[in-house]
Protein backbone atom coordinates (compact mmCIF):
# COMPACT_ATOMS: atom_id res chain seq x y z
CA UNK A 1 -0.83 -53.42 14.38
CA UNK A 2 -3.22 -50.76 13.35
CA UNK A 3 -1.46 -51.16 9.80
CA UNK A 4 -1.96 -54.56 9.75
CA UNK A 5 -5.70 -54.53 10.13
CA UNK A 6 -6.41 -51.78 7.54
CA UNK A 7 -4.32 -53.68 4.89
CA UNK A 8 -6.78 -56.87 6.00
CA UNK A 9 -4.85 -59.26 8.05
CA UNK A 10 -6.38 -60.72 11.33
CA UNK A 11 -4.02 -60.10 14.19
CA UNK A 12 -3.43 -61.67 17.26
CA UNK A 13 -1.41 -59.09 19.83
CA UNK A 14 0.80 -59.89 22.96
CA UNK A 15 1.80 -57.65 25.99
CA UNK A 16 2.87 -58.28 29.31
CA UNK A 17 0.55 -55.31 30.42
CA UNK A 18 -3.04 -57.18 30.98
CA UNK A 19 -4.33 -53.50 31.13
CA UNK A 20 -2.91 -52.38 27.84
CA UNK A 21 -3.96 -55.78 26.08
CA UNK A 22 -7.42 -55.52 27.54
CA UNK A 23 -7.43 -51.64 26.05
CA UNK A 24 -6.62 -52.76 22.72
CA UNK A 25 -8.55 -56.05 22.40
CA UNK A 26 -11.60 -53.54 23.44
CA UNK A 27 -10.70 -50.95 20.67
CA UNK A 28 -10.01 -52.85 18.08
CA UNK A 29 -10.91 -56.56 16.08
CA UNK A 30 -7.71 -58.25 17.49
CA UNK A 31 -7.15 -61.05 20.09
CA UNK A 32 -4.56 -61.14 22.70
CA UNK A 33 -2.73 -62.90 25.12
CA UNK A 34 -1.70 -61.97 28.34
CA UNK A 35 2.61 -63.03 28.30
CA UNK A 36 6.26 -62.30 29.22
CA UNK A 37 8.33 -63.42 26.06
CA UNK A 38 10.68 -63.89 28.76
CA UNK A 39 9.09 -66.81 29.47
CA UNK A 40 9.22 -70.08 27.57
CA UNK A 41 5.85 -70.94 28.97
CA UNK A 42 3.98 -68.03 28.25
CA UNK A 43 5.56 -68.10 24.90
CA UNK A 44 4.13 -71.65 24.50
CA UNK A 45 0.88 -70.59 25.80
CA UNK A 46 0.69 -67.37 23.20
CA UNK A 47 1.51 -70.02 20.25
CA UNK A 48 -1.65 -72.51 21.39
CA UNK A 49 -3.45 -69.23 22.11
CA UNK A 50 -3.01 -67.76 18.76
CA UNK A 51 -3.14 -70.62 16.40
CA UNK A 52 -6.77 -71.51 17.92
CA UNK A 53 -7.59 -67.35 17.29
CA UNK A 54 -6.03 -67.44 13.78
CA UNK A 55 -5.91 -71.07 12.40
CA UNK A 56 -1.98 -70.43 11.40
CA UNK A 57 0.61 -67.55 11.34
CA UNK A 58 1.98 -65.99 8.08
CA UNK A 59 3.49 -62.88 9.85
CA UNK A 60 5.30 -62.73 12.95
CA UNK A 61 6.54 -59.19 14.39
CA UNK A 62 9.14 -59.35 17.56
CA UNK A 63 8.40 -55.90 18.86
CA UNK A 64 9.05 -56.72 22.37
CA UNK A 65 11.43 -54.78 24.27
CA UNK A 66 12.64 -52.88 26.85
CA UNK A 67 15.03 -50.20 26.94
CA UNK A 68 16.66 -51.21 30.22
CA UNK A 69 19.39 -49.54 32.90
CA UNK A 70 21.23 -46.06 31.73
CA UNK A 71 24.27 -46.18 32.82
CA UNK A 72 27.81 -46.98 32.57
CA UNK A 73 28.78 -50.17 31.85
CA UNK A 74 31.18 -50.76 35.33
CA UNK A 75 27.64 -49.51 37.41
CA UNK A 76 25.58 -52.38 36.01
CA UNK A 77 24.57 -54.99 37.80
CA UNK A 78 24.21 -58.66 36.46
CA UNK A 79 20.22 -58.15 36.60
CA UNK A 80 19.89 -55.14 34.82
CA UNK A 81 22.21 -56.51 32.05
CA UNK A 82 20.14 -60.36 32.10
CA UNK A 83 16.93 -58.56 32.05
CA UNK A 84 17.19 -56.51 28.99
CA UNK A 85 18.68 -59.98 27.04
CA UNK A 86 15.91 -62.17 28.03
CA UNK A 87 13.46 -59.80 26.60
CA UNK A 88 15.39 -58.21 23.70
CA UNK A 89 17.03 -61.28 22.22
CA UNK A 90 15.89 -64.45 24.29
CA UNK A 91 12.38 -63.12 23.88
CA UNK A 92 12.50 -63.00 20.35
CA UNK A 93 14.09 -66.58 20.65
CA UNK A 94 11.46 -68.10 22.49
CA UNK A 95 8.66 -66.47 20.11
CA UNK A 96 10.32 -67.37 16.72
CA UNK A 97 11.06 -71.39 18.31
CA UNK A 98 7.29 -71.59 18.88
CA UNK A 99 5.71 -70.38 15.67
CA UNK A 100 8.43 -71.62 12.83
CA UNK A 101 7.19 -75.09 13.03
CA UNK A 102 3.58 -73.54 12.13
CA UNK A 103 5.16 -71.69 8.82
CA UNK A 104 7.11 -74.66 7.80
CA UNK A 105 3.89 -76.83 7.98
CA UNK A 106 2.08 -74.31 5.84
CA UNK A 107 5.11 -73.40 3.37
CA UNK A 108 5.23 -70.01 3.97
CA UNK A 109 6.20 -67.15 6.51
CA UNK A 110 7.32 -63.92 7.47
CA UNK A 111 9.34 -62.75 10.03
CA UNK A 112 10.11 -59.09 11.24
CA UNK A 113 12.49 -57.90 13.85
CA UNK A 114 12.19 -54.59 15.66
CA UNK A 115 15.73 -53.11 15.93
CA UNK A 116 17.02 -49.63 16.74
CA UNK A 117 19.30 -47.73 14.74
CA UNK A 118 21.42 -47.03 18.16
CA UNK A 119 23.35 -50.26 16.53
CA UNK A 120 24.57 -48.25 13.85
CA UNK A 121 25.80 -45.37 15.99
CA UNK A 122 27.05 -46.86 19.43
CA UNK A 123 24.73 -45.18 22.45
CA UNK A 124 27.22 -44.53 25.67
CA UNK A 125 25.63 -45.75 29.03
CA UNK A 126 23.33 -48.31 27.43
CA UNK A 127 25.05 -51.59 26.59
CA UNK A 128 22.51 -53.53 27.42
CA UNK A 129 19.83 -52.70 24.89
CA UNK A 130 22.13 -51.77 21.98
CA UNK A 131 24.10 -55.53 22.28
CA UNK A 132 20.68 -56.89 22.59
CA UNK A 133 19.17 -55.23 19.52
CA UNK A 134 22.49 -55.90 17.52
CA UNK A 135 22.24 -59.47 18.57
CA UNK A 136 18.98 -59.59 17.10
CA UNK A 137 20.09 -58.21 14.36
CA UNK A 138 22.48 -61.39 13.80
CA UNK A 139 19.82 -63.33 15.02
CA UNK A 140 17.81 -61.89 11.59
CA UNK A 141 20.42 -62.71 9.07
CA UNK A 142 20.92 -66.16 10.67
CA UNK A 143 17.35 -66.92 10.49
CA UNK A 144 16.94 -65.47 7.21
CA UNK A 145 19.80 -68.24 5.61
CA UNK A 146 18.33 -71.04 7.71
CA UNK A 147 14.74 -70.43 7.24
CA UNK A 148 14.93 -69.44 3.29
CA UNK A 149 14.67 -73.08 1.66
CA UNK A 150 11.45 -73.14 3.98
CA UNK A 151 10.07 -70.10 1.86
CA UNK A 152 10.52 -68.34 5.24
CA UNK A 153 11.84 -64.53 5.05
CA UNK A 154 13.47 -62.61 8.20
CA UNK A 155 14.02 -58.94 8.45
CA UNK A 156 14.66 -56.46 10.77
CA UNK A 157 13.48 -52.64 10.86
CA UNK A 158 15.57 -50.02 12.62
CA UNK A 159 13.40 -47.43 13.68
CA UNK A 160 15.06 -43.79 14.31
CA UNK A 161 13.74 -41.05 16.39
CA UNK A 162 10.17 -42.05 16.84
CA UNK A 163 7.41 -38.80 17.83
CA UNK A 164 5.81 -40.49 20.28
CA UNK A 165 5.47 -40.55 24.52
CA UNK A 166 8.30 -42.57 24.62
CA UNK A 167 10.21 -40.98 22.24
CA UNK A 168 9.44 -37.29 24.02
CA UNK A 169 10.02 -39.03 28.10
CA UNK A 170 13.15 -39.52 26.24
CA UNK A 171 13.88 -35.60 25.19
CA UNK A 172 12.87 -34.99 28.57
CA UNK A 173 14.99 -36.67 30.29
CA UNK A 174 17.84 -35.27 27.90
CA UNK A 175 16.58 -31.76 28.83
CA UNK A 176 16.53 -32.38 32.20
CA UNK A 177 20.12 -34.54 32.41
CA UNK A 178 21.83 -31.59 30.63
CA UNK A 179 19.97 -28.88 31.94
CA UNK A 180 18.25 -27.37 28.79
CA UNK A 181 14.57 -26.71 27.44
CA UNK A 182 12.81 -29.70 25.84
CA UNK A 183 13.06 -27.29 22.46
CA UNK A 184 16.57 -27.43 22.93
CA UNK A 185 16.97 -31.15 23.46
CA UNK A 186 14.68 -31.69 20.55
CA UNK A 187 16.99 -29.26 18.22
CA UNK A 188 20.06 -30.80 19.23
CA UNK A 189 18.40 -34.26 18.44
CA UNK A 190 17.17 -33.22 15.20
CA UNK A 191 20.90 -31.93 13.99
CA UNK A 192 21.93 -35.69 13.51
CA UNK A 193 19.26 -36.56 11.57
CA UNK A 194 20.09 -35.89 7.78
CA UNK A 195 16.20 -35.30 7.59
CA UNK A 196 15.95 -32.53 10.60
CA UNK A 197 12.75 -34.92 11.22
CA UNK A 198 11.35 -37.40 13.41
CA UNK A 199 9.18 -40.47 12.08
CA UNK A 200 5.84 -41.60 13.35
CA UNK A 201 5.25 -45.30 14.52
CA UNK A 202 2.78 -45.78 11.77
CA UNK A 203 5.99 -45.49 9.33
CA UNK A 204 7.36 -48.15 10.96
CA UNK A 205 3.66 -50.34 10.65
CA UNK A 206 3.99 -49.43 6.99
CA UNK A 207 7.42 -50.99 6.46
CA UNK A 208 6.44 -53.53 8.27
CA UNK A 209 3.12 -54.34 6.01
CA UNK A 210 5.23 -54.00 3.15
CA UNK A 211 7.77 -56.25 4.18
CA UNK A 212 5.29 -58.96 4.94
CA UNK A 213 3.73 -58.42 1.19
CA UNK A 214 4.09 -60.07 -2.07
CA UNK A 215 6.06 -56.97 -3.17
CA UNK A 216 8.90 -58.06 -0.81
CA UNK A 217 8.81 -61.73 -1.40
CA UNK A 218 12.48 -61.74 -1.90
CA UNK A 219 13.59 -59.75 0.03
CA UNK A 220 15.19 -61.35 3.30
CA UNK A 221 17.60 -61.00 5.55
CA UNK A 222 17.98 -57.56 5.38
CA UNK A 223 18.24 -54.67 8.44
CA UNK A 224 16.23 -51.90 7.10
CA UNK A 225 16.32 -48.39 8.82
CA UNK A 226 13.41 -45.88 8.84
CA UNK A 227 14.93 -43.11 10.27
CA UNK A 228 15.81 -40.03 8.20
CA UNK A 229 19.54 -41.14 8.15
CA UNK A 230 20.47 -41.47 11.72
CA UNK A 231 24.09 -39.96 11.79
CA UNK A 232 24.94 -39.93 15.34
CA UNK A 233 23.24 -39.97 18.94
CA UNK A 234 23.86 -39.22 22.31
């Protein structure tokens, strides 16, 4: 988002957390809505909502998502596989259905998919988010063939190991599951990654701003990873 603005796009923002909207809407020159992508309604709401804040949409990111249930895949129950599809890949649905008639009226249109690279290497006792992410990821290549004679492009970014609170409340929980120091967790993360580095979210805005610029104008329906090489995970 924060990419977005300094490269001079206006930017609408949506979260189902009315607290962390509110926080960012204060911060920074962005409007919001208030929605569960979950939810065909809200999702019609957030497309009246932003075309009156922006007047169109050249650039829509799916970011949405939720990591879901870790655990093995005979322990999961039907909700905590549904939930993590509805956002993940019905989410992303819902979103792309409302604002595609708005980039086909004006000719033009970007669309970018948040993946994961946990696609590319399998990730055991989470099924749920890496089938969701990987059915986005079809989702993306479908998109990209149907929407192209629109002058619509669709992409997807894999992030890797992000440096963030999320990304660490994920080291920690690694420490603590396997009984080592956060250090440790962190080292052992860091020898799968061809890199021996993390990224930083902002790398992933960058990508992002690039793939919605002129410099990418053909370049669609392609799953692009920003990760150091990801080799393996666990």
């Amino acid at each position: 988002m924060r990419r977005f603005l300094d490269a001079g796009h206006r930017v609408h923002v949506a979260d189902v957390d009315s607290g962390a909207l509110a926080a960012v809407c204060g911060e920074l020159e962005v409007t919001g809505s208030c929605v569960d992508v979950g939810s065909s309604e809200d999702v019609a709401r957030l497309a009246e909502q932003a075309k009156a804040a922006l007047g169109g949409i050249d650039v829509l990111v799916n970011n949405a998502g939720i990591g879901g249930a870790n655990a093995f895949i005979e322990d999961l129950s039907d909700e905590q596989w549904d939930s993590v599809l509805r956002v993940n890949v019905t989410g992303a649905f819902y979103v792309t259905r409302a604002f595609v008639p708005l980039m086909k009226a004006q000719g033009a249109g970007v669309i970018i998919n948040i993946s994961t690279t946990s696609v590319a290497t399998g990730l055991p006792r989470r099924s749920p988010y890496v089938a969701s992410k990987a059915a986005l990821e079809a989702l993306t290549r479908n998109l990209a063939r149907e929407l192209g004679p629109f002058n619509i492009r669709c992409n997807a970014i894999r992030p890797g190991s992000i440096e963030n609170e999320r990304g660490r409340a994920l080291l920690r929980a690694r420490a603590e599951r396997e009984g080592i120091t956060y250090e440790e967790a962190l080292k052992r993360r860091l020898e799968f990654i061809s890199m021996r580095s993390r990224i930083v979210p902002e790398e992933i805005g960058d990508m992002a701003v690039f793939l919605a610029s002129d410099g990418a104008r053909h370049v669609s329906g392609q799953i692009i990873s920003v990760c150091g090489n990801v080799e393996w995970e666990g």
